[in-house]
N, C-alpha and C. Protein backbone atom coordinates (compact mmCIF):
# COMPACT_ATOMS: atom_id res chain seq x y z
N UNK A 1 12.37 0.14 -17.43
CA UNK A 1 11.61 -1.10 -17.40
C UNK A 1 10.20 -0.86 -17.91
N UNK A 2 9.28 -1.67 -18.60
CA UNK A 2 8.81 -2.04 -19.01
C UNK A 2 7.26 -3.26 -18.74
N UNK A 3 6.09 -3.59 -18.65
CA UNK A 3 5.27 -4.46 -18.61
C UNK A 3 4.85 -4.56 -19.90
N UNK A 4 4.79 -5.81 -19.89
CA UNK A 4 4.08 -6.35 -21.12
C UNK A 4 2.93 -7.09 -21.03
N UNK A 5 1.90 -7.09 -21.27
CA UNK A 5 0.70 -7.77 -21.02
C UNK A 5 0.17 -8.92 -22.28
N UNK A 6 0.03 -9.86 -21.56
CA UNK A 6 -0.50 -10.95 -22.43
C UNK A 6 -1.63 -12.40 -21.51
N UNK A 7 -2.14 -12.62 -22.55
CA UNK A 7 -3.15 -13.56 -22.07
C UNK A 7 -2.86 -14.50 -20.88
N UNK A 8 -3.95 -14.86 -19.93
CA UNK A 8 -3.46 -15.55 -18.95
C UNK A 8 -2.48 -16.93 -19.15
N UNK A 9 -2.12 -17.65 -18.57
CA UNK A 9 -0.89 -19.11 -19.31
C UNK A 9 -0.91 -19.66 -17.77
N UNK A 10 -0.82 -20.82 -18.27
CA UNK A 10 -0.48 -22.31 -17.32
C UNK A 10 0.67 -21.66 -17.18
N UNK A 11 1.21 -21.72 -15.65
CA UNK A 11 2.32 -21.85 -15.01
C UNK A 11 3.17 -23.34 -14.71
N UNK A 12 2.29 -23.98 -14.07
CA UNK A 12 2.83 -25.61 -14.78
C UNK A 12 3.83 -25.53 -13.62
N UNK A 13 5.02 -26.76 -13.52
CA UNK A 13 6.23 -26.36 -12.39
C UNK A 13 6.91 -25.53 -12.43
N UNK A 14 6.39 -24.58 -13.09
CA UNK A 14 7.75 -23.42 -12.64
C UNK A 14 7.03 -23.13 -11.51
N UNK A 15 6.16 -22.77 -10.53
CA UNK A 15 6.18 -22.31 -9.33
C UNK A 15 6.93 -23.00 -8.60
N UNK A 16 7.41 -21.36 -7.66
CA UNK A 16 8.11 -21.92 -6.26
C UNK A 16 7.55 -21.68 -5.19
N UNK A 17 6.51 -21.27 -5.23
CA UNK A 17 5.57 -21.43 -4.02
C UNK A 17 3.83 -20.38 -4.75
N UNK A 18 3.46 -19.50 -4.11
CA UNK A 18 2.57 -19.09 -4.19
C UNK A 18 2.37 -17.63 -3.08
N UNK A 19 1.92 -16.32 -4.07
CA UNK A 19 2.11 -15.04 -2.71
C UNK A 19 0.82 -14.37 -3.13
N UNK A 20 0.38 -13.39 -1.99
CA UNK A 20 -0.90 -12.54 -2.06
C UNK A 20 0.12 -11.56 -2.96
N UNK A 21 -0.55 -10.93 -3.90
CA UNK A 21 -0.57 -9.80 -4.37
C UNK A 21 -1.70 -8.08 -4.10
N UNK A 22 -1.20 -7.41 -3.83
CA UNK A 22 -2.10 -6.27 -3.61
C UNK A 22 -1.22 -5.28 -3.47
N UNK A 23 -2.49 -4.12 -3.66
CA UNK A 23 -1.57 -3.03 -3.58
C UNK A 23 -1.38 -2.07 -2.53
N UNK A 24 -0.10 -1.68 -2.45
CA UNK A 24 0.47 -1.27 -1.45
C UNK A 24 0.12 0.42 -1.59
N UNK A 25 0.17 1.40 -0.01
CA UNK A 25 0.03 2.45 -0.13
C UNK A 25 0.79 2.47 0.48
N UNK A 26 1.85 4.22 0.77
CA UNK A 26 2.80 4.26 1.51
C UNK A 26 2.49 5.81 2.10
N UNK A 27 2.70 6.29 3.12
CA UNK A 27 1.92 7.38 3.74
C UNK A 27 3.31 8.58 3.23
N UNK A 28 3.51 9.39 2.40
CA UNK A 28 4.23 9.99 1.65
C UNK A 28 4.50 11.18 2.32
N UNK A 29 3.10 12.17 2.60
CA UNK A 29 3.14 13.26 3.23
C UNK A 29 2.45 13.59 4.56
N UNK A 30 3.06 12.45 5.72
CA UNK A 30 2.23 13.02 6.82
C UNK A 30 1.49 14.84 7.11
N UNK A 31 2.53 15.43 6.76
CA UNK A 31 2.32 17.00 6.74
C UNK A 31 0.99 17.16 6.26
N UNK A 32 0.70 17.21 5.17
CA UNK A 32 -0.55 17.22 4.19
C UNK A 32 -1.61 16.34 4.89
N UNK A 33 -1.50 15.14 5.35
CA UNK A 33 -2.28 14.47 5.70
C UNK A 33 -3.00 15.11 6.86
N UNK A 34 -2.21 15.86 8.01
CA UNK A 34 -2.69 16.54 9.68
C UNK A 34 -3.17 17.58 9.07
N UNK A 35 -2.70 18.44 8.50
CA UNK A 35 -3.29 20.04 8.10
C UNK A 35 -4.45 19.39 7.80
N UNK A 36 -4.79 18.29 6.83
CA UNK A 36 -6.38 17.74 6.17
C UNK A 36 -7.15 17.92 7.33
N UNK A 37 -6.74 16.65 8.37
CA UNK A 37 -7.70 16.52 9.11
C UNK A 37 -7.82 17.66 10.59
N UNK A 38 -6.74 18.40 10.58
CA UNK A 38 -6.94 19.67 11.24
C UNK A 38 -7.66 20.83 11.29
N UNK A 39 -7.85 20.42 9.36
CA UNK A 39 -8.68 21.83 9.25
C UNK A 39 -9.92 21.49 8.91
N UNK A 40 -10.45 19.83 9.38
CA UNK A 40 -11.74 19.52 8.38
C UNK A 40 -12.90 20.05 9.51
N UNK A 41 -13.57 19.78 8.74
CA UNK A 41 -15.01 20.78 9.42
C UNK A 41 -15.65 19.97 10.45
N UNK A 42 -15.81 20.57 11.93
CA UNK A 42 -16.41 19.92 13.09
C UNK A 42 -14.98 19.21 13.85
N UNK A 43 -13.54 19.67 13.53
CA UNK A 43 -12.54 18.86 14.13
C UNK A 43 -12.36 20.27 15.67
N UNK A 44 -12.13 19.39 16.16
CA UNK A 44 -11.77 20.31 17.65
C UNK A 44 -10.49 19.98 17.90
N UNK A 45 -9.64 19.85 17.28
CA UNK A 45 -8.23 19.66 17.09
C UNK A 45 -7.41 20.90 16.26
N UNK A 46 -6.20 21.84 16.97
CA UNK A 46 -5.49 22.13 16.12
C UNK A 46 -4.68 21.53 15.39
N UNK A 47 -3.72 22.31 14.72
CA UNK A 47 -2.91 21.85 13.48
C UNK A 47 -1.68 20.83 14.99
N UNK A 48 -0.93 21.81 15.61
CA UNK A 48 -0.31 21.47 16.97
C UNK A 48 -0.09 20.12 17.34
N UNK A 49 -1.68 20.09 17.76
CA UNK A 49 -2.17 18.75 18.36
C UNK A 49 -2.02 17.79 17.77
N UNK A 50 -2.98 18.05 16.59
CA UNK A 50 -2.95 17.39 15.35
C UNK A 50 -2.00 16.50 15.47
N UNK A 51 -0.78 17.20 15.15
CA UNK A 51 0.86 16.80 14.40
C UNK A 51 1.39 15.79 15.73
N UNK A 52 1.45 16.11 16.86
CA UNK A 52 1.57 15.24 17.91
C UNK A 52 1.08 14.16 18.18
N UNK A 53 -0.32 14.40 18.02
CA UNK A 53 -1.01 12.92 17.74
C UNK A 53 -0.49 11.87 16.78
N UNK A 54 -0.33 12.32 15.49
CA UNK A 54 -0.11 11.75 14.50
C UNK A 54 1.75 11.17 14.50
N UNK A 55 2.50 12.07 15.41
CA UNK A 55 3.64 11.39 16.00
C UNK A 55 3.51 10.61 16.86
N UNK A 56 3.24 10.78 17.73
CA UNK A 56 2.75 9.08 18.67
C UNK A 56 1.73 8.14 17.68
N UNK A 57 1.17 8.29 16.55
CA UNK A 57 0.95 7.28 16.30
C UNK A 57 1.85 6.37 15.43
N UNK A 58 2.45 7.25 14.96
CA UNK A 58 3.85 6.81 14.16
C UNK A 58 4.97 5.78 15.03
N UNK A 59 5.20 6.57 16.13
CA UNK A 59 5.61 5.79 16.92
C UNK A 59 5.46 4.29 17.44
N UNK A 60 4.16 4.48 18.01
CA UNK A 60 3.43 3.28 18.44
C UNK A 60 3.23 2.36 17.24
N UNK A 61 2.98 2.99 15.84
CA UNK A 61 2.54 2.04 14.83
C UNK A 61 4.21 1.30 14.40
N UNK A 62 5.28 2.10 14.36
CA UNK A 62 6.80 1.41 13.98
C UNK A 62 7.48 1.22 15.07
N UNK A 63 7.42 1.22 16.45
CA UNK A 63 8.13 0.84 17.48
C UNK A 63 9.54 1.68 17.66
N UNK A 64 8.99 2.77 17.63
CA UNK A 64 10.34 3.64 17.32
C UNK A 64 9.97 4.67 18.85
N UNK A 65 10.68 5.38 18.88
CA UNK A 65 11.08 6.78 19.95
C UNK A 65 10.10 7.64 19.51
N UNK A 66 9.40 8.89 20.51
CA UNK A 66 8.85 9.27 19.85
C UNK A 66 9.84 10.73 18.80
N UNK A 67 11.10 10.82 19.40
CA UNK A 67 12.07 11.69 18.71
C UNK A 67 12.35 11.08 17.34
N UNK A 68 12.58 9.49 17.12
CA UNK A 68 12.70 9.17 15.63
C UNK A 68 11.41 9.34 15.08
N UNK A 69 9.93 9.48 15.53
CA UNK A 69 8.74 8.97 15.09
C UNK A 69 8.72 10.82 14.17
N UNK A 70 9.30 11.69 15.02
CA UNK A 70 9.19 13.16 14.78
C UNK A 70 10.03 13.05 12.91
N UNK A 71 10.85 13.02 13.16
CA UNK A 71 12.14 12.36 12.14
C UNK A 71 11.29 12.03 10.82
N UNK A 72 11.00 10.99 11.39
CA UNK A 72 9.91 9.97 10.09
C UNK A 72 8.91 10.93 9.50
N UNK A 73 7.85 11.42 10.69
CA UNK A 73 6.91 12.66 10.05
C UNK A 73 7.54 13.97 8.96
N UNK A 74 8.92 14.59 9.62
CA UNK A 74 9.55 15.21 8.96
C UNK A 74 9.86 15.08 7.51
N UNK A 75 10.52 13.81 7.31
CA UNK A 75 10.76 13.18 6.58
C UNK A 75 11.20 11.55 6.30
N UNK A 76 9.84 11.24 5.97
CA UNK A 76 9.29 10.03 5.87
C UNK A 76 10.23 8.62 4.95
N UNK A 77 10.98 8.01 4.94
CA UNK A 77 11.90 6.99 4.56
C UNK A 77 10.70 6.05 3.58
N UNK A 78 10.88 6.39 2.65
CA UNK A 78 9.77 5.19 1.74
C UNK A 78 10.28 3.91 1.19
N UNK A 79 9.48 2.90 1.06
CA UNK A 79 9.95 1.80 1.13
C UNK A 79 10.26 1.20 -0.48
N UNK A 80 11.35 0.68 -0.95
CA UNK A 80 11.08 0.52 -2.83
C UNK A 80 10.38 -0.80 -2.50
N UNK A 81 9.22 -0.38 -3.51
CA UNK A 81 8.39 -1.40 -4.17
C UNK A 81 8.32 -1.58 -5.80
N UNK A 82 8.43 -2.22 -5.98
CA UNK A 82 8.09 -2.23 -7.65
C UNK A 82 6.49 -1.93 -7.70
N UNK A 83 6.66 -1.31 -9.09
CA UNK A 83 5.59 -0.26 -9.58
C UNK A 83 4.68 -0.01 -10.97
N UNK A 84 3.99 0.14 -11.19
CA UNK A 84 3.44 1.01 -12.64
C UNK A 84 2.74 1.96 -12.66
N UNK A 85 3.52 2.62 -13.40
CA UNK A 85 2.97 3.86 -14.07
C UNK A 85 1.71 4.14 -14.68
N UNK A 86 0.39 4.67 -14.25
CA UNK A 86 -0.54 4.52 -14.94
C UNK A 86 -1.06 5.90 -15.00
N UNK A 87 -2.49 6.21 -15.43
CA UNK A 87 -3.17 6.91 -16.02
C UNK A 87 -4.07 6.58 -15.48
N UNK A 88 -5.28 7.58 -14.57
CA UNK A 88 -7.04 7.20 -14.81
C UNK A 88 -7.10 7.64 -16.13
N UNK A 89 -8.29 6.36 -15.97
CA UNK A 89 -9.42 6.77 -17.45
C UNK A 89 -10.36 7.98 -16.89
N UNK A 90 -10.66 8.42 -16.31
CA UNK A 90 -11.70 9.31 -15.50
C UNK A 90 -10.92 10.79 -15.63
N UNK A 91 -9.72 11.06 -15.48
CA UNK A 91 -9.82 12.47 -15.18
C UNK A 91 -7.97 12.47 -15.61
N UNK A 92 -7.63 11.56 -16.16
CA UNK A 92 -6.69 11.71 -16.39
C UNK A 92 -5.23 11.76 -15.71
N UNK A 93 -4.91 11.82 -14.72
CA UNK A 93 -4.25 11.60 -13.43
C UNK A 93 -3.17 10.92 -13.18
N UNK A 94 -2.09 11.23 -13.52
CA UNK A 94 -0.80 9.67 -13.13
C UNK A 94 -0.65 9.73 -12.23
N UNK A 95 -0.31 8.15 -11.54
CA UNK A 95 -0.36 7.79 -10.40
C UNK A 95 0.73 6.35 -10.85
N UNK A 96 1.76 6.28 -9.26
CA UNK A 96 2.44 5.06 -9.52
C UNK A 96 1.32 3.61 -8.95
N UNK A 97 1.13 2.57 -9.65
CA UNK A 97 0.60 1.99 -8.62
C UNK A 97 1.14 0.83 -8.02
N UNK A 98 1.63 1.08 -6.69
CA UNK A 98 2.86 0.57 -5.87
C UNK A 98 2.52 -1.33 -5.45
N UNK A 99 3.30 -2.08 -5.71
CA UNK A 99 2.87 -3.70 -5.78
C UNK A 99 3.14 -4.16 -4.35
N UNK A 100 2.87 -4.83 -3.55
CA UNK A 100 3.50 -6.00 -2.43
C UNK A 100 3.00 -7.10 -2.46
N UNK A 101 3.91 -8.00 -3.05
CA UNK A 101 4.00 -9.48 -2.80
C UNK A 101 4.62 -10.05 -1.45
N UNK A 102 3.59 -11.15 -1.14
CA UNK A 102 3.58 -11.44 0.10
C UNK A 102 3.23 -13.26 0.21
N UNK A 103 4.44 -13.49 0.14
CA UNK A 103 4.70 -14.74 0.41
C UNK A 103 3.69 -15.28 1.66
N UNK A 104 3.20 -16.95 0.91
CA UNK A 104 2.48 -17.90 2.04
C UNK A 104 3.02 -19.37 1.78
N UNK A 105 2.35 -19.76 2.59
CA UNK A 105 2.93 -21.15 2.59
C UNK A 105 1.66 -22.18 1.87
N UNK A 106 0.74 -22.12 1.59
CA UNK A 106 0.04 -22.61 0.41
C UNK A 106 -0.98 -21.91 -0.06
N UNK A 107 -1.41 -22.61 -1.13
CA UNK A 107 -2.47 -21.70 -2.18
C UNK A 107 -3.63 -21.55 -0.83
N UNK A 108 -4.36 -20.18 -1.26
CA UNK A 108 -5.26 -19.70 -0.80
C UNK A 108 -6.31 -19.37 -1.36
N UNK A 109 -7.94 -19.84 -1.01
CA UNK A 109 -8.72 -19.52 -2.71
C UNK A 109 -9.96 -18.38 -2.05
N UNK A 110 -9.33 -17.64 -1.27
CA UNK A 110 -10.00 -15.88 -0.66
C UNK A 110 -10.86 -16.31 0.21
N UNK A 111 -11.55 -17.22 0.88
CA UNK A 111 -12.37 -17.36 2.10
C UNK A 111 -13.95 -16.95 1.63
N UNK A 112 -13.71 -15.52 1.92
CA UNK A 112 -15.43 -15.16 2.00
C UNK A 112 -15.46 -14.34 0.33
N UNK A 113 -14.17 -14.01 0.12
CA UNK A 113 -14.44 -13.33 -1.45
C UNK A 113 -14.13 -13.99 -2.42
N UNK A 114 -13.85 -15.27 -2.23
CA UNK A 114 -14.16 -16.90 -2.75
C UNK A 114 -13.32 -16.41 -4.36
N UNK A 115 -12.23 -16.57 -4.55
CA UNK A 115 -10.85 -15.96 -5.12
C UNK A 115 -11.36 -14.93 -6.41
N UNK A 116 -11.71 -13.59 -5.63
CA UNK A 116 -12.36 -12.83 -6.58
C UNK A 116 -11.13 -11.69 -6.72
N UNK A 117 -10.66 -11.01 -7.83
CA UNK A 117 -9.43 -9.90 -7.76
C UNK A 117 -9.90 -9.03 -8.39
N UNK A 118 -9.49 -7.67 -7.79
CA UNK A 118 -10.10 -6.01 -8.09
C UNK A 118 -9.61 -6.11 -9.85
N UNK A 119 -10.19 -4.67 -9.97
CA UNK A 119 -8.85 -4.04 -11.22
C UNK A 119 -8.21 -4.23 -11.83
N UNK A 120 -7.58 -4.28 -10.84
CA UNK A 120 -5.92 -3.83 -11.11
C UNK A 120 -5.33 -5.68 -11.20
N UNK A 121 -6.17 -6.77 -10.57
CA UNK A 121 -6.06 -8.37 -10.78
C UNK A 121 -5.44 -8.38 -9.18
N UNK A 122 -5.27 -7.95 -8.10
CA UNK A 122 -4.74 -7.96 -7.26
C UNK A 122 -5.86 -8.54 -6.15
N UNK A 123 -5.44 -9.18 -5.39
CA UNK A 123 -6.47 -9.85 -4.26
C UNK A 123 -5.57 -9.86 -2.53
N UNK A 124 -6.54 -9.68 -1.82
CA UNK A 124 -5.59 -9.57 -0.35
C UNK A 124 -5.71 -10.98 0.16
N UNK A 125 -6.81 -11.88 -0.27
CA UNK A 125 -7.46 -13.25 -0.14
C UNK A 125 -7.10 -14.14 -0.47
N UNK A 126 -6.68 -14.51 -2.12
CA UNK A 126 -6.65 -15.19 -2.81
C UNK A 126 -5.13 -15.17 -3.37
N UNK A 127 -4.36 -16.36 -3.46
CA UNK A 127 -3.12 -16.42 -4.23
C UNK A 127 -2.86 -16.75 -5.40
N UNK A 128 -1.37 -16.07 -5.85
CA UNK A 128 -1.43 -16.41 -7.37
C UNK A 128 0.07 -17.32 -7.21
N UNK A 129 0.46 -18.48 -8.42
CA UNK A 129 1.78 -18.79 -8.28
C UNK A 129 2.38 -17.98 -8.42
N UNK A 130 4.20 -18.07 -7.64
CA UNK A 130 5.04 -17.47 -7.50
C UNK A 130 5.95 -17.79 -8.79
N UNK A 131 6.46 -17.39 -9.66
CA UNK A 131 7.50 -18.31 -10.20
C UNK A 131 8.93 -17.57 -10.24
């Protein structure tokens, strides 16, 4: 698959409703993540602890056991999102960058960031039509 990019366009009635777009992160390597903050400077936490903590929070955060929450840390179940493949301009770097659309029930024009979108055109505020 493929994106193709082209100038913005009237959507007109083809919408069927309207969803937040933004981008999604998905926590890939708990492992990597505890050793980080285990070994960062001024932590009074071992690696041990660390990893326990970070299983009860797993737990508590998905409503799971803390024996499945262990499971998940082990090896983490990722969710398919649709994606693109990109490149920094800065240092060169591929990276997927992971999408979630998120259905509402009417247009939204961002509140306090008054329908402003990053980058990447993505907004947590502001909606785009669905079609």
């Amino acid at each position: 698959d493929y994106i193709h990019i082209k100038r913005i366009a009237e959507v007109g009635d083809k919408a069927i409703g309207h969803v937040l777009v933004k981008r999604f992160r998905q926590q890939k390597n708990y492992e990597k993540r505890t050793r980080k903050f285990a070994s960062r400077e001024g932590s009074k936490v071992g690696y041990e602890e660390a990893k326990a903590a970070s299983i009860a929070h797993i737990a508590e955060q998905k409503g799971i056991s803390l024996e499945a929450a262990k499971q998940h840390f082990e090896h983490p179940v990722l969710e398919q999102r649709p994606y693109i493949k990109m490149a920094s301009l800065e240092n060169k770097h591929k990276f997927s960058l992971e999408i979630d659309q998120q259905q509402v029930e009417q247009a939204q024009q961002g509140g306090e960031q008054g329908g402003k979108f990053n980058t990447y055109g993505f907004s947590t505020h502001t909606t785009v039509p669905h079609w």
